[in-house]
PDBML (XML) file of the C-alpha atoms, coordinates in Angstrom:
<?xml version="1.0" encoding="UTF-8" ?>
<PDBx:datablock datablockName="MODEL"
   xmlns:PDBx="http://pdbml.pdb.org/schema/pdbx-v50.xsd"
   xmlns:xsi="http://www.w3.org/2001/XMLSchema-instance"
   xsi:schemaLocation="http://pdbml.pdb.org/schema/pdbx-v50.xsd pdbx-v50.xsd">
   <PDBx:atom_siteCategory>
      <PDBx:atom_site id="1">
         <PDBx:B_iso_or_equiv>0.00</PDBx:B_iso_or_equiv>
         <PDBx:Cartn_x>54.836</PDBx:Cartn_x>
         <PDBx:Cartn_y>-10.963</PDBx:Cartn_y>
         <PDBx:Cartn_z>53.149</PDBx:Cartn_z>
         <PDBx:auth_asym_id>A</PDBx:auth_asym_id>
         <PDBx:auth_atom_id>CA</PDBx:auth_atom_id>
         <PDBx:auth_comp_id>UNK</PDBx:auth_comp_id>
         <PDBx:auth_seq_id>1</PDBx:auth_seq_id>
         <PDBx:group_PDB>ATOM</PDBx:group_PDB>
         <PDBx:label_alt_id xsi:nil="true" />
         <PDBx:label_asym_id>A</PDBx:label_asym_id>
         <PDBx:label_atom_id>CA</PDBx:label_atom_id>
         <PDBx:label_comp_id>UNK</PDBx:label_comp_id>
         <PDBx:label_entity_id>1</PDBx:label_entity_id>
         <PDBx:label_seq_id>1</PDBx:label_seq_id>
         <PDBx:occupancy>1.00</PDBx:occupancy>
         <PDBx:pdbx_PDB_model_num>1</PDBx:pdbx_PDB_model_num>
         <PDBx:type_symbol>C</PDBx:type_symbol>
      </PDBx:atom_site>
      <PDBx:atom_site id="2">
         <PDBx:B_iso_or_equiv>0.00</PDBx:B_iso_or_equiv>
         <PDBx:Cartn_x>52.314</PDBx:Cartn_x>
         <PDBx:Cartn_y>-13.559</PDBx:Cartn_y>
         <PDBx:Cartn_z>54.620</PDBx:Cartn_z>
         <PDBx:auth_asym_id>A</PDBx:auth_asym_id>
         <PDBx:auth_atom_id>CA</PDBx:auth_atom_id>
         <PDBx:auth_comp_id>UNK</PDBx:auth_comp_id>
         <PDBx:auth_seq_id>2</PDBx:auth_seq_id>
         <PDBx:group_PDB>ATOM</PDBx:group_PDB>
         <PDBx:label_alt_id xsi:nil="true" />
         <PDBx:label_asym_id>A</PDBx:label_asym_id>
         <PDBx:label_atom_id>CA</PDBx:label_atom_id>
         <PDBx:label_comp_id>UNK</PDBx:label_comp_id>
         <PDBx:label_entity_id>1</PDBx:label_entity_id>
         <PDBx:label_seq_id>2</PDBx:label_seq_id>
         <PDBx:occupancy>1.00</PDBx:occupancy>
         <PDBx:pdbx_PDB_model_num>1</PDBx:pdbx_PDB_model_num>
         <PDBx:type_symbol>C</PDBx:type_symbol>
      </PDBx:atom_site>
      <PDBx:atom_site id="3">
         <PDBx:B_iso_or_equiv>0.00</PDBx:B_iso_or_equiv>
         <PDBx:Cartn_x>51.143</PDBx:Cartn_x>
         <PDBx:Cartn_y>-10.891</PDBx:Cartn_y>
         <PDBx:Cartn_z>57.550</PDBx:Cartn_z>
         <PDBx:auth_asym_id>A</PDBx:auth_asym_id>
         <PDBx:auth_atom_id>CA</PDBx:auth_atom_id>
         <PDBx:auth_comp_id>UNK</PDBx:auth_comp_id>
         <PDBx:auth_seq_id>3</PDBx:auth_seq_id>
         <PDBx:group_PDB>ATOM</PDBx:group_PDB>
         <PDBx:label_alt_id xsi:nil="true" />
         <PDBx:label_asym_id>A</PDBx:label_asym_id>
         <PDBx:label_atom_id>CA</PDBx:label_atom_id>
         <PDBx:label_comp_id>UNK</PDBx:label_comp_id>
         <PDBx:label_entity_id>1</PDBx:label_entity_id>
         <PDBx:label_seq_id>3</PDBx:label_seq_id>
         <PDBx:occupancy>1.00</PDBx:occupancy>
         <PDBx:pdbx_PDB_model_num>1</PDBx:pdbx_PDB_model_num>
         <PDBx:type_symbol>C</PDBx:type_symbol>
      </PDBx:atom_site>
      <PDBx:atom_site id="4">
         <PDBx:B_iso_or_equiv>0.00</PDBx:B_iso_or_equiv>
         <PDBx:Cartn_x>47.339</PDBx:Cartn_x>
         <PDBx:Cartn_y>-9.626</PDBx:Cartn_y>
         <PDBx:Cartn_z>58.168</PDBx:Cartn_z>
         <PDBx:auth_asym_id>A</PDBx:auth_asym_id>
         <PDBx:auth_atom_id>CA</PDBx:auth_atom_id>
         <PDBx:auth_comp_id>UNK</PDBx:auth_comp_id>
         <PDBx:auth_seq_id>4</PDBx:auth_seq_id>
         <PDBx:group_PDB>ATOM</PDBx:group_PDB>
         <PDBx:label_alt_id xsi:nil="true" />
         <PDBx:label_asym_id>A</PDBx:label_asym_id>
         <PDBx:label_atom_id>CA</PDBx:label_atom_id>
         <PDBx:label_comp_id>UNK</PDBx:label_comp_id>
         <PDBx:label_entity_id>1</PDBx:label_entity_id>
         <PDBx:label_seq_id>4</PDBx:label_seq_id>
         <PDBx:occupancy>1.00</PDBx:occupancy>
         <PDBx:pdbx_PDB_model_num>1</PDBx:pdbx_PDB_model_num>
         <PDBx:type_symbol>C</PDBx:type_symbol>
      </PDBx:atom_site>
      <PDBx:atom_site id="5">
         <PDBx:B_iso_or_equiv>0.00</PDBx:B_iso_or_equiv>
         <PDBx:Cartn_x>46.540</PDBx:Cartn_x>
         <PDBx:Cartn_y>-6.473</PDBx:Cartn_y>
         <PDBx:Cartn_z>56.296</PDBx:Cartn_z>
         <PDBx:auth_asym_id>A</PDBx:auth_asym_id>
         <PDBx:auth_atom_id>CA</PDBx:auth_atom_id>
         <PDBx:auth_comp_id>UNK</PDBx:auth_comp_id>
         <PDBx:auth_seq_id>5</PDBx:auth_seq_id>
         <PDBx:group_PDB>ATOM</PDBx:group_PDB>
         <PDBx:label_alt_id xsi:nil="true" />
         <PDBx:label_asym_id>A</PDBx:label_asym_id>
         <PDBx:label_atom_id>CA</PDBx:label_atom_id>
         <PDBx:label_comp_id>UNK</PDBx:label_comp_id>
         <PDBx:label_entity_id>1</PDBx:label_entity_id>
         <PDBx:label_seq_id>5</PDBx:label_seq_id>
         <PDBx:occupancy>1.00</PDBx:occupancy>
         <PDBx:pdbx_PDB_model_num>1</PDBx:pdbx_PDB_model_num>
         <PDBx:type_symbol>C</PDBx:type_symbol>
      </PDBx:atom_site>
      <PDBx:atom_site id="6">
         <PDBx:B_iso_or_equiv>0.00</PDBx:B_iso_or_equiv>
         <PDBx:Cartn_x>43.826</PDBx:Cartn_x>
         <PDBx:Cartn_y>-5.530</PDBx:Cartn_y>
         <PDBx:Cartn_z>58.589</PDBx:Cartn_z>
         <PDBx:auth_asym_id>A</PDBx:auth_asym_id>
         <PDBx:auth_atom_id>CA</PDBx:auth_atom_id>
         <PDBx:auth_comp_id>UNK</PDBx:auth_comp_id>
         <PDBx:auth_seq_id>6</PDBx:auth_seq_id>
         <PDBx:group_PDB>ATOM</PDBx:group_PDB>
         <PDBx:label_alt_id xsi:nil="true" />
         <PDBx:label_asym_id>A</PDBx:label_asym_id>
         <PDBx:label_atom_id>CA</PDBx:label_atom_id>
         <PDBx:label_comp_id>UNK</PDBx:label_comp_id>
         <PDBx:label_entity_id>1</PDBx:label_entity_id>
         <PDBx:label_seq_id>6</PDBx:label_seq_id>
         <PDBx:occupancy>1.00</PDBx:occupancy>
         <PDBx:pdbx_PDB_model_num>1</PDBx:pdbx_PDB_model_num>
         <PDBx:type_symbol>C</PDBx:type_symbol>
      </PDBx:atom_site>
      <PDBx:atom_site id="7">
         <PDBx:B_iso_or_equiv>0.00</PDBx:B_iso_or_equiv>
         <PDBx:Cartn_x>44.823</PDBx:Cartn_x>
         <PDBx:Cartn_y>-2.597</PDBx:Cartn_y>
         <PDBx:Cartn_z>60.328</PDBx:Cartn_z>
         <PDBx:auth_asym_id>A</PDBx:auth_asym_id>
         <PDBx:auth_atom_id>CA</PDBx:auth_atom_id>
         <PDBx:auth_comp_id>UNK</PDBx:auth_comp_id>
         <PDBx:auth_seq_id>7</PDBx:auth_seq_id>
         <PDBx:group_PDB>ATOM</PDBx:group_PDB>
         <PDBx:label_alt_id xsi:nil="true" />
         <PDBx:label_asym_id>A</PDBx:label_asym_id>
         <PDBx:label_atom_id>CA</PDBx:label_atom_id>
         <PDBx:label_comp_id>UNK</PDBx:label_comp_id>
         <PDBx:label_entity_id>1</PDBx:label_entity_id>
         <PDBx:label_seq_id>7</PDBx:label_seq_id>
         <PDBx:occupancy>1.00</PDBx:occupancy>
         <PDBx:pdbx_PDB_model_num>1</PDBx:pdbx_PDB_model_num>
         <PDBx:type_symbol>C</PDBx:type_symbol>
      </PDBx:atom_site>
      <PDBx:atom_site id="8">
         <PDBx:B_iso_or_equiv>0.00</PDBx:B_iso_or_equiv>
         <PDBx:Cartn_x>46.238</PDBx:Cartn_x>
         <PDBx:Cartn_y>-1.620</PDBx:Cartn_y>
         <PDBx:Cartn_z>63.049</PDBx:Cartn_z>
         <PDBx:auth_asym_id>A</PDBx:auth_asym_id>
         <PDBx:auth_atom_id>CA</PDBx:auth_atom_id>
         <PDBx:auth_comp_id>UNK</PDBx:auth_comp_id>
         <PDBx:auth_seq_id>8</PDBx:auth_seq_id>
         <PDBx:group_PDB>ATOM</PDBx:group_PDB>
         <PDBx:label_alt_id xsi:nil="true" />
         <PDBx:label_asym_id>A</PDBx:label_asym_id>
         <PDBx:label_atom_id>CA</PDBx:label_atom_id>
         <PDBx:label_comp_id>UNK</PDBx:label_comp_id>
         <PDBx:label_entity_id>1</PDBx:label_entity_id>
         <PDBx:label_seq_id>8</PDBx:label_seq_id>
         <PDBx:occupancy>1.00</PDBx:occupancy>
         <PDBx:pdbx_PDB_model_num>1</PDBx:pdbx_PDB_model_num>
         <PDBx:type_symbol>C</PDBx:type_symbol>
      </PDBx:atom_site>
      <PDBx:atom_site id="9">
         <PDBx:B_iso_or_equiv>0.00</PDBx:B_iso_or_equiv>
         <PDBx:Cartn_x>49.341</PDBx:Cartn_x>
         <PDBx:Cartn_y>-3.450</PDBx:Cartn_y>
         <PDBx:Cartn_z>62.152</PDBx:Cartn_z>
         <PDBx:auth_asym_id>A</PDBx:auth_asym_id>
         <PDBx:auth_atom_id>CA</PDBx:auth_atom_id>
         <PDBx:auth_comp_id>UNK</PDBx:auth_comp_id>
         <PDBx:auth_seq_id>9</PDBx:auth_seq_id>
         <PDBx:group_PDB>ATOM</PDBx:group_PDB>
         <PDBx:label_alt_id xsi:nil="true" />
         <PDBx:label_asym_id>A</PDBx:label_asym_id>
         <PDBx:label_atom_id>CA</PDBx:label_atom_id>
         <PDBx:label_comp_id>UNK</PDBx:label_comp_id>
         <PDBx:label_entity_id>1</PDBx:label_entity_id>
         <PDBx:label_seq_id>9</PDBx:label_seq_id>
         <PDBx:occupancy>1.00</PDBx:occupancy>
         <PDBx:pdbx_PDB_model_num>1</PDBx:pdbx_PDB_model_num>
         <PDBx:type_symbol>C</PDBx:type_symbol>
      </PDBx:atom_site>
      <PDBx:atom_site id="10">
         <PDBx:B_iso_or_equiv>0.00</PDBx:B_iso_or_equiv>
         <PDBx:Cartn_x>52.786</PDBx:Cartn_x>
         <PDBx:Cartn_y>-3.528</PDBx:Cartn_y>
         <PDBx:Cartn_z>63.293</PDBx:Cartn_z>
         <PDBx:auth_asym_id>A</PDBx:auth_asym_id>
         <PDBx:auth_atom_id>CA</PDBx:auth_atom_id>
         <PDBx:auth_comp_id>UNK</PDBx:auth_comp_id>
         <PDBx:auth_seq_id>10</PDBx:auth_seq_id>
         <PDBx:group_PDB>ATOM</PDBx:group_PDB>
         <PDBx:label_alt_id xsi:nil="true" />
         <PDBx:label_asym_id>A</PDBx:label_asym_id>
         <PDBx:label_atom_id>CA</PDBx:label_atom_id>
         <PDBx:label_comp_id>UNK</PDBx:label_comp_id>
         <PDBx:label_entity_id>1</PDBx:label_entity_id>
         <PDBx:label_seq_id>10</PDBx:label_seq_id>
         <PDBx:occupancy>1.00</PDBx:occupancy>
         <PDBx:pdbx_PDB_model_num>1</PDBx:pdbx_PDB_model_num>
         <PDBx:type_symbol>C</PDBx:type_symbol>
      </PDBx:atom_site>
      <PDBx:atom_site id="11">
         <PDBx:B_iso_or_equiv>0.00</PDBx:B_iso_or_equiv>
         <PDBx:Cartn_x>54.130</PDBx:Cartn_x>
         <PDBx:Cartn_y>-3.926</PDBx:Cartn_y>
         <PDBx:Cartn_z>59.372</PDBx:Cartn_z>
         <PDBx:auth_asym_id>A</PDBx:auth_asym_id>
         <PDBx:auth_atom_id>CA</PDBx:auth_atom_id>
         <PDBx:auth_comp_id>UNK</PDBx:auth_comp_id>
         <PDBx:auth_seq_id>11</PDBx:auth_seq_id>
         <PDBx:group_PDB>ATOM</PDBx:group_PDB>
         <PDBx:label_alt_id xsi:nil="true" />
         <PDBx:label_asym_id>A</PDBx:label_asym_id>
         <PDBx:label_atom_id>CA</PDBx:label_atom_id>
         <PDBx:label_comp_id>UNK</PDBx:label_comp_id>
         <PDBx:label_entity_id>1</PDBx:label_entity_id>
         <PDBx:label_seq_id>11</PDBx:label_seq_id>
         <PDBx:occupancy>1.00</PDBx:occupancy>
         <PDBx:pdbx_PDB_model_num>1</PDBx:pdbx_PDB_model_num>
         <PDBx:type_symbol>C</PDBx:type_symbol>
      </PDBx:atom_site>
      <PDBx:atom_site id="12">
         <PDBx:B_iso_or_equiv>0.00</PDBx:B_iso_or_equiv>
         <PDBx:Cartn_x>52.423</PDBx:Cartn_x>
         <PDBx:Cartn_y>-0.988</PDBx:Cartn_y>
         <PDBx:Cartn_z>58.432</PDBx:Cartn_z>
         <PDBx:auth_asym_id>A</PDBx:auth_asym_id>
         <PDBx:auth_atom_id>CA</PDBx:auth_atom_id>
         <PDBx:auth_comp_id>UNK</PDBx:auth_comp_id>
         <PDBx:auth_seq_id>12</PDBx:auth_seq_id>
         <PDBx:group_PDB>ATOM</PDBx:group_PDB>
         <PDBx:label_alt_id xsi:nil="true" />
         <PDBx:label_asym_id>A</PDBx:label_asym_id>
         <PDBx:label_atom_id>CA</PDBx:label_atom_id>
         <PDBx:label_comp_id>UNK</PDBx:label_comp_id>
         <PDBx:label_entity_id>1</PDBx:label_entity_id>
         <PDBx:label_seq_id>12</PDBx:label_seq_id>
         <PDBx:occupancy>1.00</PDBx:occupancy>
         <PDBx:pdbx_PDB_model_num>1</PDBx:pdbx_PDB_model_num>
         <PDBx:type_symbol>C</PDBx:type_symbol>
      </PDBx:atom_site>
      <PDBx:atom_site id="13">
         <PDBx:B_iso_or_equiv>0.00</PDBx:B_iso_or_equiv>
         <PDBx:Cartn_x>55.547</PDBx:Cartn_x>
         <PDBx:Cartn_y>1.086</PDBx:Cartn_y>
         <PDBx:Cartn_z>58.712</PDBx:Cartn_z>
         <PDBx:auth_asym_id>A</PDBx:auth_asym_id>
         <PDBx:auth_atom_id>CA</PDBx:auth_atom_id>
         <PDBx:auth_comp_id>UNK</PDBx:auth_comp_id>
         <PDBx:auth_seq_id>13</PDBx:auth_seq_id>
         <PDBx:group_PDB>ATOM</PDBx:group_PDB>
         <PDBx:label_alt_id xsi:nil="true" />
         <PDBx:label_asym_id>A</PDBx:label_asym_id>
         <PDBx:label_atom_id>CA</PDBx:label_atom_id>
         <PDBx:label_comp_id>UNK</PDBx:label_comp_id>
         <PDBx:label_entity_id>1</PDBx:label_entity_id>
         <PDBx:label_seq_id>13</PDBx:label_seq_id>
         <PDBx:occupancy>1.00</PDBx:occupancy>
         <PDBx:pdbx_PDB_model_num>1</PDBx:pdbx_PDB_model_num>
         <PDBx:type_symbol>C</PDBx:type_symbol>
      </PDBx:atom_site>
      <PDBx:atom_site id="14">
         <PDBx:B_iso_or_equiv>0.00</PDBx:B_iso_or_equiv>
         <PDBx:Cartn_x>57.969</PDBx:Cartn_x>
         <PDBx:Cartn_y>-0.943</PDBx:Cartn_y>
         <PDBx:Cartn_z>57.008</PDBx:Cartn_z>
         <PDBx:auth_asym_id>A</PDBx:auth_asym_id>
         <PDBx:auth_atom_id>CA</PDBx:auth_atom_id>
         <PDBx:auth_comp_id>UNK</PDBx:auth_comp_id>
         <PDBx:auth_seq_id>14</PDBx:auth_seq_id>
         <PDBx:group_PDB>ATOM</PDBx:group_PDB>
         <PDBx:label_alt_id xsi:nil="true" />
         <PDBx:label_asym_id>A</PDBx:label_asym_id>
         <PDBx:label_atom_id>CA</PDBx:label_atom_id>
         <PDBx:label_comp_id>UNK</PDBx:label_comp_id>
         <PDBx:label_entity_id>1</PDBx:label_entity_id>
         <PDBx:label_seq_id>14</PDBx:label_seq_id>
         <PDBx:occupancy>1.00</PDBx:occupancy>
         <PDBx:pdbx_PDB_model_num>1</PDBx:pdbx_PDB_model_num>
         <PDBx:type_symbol>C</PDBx:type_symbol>
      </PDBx:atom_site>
      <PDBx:atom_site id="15">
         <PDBx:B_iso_or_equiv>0.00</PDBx:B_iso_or_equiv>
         <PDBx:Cartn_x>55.402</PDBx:Cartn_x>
         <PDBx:Cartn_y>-1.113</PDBx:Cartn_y>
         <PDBx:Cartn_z>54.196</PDBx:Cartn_z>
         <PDBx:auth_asym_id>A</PDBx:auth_asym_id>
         <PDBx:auth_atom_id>CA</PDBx:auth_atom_id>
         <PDBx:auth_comp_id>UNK</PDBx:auth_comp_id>
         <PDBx:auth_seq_id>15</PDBx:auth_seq_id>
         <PDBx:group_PDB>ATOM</PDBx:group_PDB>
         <PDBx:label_alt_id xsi:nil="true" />
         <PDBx:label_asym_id>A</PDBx:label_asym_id>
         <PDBx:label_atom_id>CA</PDBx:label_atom_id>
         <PDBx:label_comp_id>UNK</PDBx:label_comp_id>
         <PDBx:label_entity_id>1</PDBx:label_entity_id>
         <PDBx:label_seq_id>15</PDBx:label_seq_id>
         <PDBx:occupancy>1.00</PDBx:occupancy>
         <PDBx:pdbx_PDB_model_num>1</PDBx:pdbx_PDB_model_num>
         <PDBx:type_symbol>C</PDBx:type_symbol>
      </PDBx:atom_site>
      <PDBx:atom_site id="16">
         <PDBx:B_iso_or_equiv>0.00</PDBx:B_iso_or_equiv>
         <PDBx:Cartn_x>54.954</PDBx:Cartn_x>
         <PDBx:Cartn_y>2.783</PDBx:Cartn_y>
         <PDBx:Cartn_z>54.073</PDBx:Cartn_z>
         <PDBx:auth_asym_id>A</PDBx:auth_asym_id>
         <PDBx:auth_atom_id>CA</PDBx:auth_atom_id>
         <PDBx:auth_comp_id>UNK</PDBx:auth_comp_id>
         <PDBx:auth_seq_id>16</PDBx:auth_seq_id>
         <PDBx:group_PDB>ATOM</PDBx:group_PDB>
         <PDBx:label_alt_id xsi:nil="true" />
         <PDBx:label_asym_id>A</PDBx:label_asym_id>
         <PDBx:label_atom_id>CA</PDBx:label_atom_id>
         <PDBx:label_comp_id>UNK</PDBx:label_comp_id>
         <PDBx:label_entity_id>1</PDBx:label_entity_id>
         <PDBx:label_seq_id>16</PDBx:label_seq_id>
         <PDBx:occupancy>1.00</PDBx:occupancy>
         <PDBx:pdbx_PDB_model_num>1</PDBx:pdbx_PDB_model_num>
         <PDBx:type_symbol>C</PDBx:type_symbol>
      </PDBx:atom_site>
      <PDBx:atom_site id="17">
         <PDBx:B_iso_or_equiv>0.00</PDBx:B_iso_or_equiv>
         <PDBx:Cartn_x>58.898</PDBx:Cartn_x>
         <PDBx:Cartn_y>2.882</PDBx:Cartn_y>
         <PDBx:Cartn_z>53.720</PDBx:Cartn_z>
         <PDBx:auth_asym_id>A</PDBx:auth_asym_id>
         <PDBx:auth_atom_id>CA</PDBx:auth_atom_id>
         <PDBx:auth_comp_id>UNK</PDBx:auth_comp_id>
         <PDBx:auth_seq_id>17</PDBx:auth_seq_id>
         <PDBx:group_PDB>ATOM</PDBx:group_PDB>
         <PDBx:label_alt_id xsi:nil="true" />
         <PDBx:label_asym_id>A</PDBx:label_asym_id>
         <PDBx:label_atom_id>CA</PDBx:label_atom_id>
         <PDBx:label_comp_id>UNK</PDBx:label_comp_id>
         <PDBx:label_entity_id>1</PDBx:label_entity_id>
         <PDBx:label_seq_id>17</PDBx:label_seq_id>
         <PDBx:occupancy>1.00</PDBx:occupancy>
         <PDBx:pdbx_PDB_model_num>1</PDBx:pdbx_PDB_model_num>
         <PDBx:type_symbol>C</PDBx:type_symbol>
      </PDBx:atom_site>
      <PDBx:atom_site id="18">
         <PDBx:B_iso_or_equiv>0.00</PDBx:B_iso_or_equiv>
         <PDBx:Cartn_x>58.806</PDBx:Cartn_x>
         <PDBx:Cartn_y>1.211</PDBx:Cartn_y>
         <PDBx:Cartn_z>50.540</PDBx:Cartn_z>
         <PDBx:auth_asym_id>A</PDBx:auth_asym_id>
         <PDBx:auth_atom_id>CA</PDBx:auth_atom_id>
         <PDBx:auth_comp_id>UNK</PDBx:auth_comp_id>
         <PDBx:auth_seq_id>18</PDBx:auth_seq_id>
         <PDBx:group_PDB>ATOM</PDBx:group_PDB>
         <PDBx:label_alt_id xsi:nil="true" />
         <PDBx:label_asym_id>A</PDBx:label_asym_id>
         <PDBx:label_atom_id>CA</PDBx:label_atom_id>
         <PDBx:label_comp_id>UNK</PDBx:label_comp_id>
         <PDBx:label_entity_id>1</PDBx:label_entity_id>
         <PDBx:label_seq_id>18</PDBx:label_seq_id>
         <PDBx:occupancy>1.00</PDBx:occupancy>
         <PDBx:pdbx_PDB_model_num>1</PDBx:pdbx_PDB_model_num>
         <PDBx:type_symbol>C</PDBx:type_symbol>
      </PDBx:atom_site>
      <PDBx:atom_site id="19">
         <PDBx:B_iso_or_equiv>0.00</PDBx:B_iso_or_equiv>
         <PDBx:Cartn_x>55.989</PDBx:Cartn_x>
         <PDBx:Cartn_y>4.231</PDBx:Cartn_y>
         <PDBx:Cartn_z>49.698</PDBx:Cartn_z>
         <PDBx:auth_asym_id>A</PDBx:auth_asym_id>
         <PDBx:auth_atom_id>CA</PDBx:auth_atom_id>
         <PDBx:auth_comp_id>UNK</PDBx:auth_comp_id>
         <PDBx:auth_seq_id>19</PDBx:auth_seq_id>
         <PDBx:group_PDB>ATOM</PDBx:group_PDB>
         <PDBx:label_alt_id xsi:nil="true" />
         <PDBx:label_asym_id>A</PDBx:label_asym_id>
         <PDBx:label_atom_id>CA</PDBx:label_atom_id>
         <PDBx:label_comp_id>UNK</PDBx:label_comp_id>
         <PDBx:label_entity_id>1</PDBx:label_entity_id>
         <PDBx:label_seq_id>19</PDBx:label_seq_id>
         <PDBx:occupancy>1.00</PDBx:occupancy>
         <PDBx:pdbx_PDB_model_num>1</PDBx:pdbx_PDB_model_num>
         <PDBx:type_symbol>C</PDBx:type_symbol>
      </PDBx:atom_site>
      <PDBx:atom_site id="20">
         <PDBx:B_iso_or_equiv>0.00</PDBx:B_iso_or_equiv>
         <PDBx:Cartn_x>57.584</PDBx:Cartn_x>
         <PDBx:Cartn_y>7.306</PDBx:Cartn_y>
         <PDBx:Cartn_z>50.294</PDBx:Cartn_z>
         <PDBx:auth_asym_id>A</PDBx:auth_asym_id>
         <PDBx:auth_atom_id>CA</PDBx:auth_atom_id>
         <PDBx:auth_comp_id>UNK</PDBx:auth_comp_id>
         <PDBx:auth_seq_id>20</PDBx:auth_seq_id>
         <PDBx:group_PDB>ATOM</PDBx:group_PDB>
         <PDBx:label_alt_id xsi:nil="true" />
         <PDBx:label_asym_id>A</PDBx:label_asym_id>
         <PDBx:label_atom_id>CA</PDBx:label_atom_id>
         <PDBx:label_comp_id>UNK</PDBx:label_comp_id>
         <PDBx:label_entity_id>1</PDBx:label_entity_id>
         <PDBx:label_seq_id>20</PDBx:label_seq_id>
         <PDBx:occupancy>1.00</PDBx:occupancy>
         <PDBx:pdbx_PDB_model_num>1</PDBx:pdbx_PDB_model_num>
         <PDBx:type_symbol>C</PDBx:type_symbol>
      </PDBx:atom_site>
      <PDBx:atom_site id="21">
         <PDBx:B_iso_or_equiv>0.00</PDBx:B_iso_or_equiv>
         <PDBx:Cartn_x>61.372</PDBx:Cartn_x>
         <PDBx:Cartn_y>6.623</PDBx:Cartn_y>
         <PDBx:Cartn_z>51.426</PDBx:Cartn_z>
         <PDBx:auth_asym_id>A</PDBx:auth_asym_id>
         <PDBx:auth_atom_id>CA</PDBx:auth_atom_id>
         <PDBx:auth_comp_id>UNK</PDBx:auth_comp_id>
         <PDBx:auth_seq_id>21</PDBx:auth_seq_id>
         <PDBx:group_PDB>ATOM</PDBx:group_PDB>
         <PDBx:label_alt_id xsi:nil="true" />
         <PDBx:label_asym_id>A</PDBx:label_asym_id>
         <PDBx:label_atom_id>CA</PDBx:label_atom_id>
         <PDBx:label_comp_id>UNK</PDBx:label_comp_id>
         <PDBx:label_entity_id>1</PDBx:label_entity_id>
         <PDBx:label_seq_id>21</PDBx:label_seq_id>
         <PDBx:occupancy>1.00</PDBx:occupancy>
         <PDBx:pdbx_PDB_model_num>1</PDBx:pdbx_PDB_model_num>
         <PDBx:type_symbol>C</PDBx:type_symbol>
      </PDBx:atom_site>
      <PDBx:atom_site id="22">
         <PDBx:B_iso_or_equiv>0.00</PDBx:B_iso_or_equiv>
         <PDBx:Cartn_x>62.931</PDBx:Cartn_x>
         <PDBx:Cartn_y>9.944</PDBx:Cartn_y>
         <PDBx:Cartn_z>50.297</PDBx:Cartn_z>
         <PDBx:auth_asym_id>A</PDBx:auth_asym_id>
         <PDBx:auth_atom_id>CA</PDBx:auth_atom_id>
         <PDBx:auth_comp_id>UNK</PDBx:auth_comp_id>
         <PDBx:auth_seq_id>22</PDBx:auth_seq_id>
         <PDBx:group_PDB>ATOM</PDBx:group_PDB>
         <PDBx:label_alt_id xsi:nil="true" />
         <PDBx:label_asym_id>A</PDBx:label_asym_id>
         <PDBx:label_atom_id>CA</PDBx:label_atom_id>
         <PDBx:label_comp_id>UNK</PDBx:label_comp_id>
         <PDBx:label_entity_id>1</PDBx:label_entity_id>
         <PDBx:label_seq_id>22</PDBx:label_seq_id>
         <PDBx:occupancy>1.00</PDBx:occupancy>
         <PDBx:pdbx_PDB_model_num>1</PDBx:pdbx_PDB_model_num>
         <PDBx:type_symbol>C</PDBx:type_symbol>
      </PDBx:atom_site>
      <PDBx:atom_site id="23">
         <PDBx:B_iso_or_equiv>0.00</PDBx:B_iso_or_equiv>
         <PDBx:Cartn_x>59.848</PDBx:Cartn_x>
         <PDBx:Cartn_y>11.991</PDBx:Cartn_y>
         <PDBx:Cartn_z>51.742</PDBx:Cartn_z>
         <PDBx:auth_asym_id>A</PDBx:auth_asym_id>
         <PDBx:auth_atom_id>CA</PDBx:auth_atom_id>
         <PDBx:auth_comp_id>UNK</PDBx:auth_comp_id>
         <PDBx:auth_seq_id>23</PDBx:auth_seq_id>
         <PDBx:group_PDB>ATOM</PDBx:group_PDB>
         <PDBx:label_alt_id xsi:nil="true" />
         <PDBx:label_asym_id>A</PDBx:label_asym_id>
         <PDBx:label_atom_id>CA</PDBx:label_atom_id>
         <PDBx:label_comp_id>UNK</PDBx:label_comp_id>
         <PDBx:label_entity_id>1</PDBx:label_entity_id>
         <PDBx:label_seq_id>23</PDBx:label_seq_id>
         <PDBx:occupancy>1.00</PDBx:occupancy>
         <PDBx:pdbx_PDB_model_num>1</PDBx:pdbx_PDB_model_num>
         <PDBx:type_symbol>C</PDBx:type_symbol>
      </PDBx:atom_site>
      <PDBx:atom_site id="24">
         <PDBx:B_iso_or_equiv>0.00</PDBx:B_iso_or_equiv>
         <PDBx:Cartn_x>59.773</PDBx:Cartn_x>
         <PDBx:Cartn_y>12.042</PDBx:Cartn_y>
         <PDBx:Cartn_z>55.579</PDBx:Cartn_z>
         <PDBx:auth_asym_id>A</PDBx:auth_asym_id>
         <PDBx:auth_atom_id>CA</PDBx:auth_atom_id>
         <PDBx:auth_comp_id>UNK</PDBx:auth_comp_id>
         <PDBx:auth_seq_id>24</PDBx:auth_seq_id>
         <PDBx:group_PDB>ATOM</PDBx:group_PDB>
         <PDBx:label_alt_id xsi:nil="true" />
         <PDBx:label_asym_id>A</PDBx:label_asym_id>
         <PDBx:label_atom_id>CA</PDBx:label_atom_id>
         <PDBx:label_comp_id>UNK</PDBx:label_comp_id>
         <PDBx:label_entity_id>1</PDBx:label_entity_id>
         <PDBx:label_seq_id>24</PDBx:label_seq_id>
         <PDBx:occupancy>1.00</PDBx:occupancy>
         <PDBx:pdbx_PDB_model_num>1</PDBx:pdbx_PDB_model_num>
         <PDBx:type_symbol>C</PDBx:type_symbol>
      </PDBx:atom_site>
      <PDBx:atom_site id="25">
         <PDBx:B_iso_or_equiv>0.00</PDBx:B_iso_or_equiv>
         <PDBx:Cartn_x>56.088</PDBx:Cartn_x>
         <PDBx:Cartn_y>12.810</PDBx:Cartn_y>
         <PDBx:Cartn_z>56.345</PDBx:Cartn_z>
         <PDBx:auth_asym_id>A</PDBx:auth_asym_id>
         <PDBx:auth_atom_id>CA</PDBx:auth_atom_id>
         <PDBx:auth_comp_id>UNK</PDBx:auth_comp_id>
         <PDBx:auth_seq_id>25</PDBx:auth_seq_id>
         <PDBx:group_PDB>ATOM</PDBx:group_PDB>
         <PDBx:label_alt_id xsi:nil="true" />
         <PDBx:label_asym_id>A</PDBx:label_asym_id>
         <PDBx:label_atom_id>CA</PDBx:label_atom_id>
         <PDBx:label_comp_id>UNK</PDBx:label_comp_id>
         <PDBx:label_entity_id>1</PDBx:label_entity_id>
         <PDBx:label_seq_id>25</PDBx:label_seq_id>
         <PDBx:occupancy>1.00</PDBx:occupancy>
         <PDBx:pdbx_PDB_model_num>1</PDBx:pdbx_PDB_model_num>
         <PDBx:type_symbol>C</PDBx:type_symbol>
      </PDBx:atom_site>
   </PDBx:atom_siteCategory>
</PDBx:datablock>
């Protein structure tokens, strides 16, 4: 994606999507 990975980070979210999408946690 060409972001940081260092966290905190504001993609962090759309990468955990991609994780877990049909598993609300």
């Amino acid at each position: 994606q060409g972001v940081s990975a260092q966290l905190p980070s504001e993609t962090f979210e759309d990468w955990y999507a991609t994780q877990l999408p049909d598993q609300p946690n």
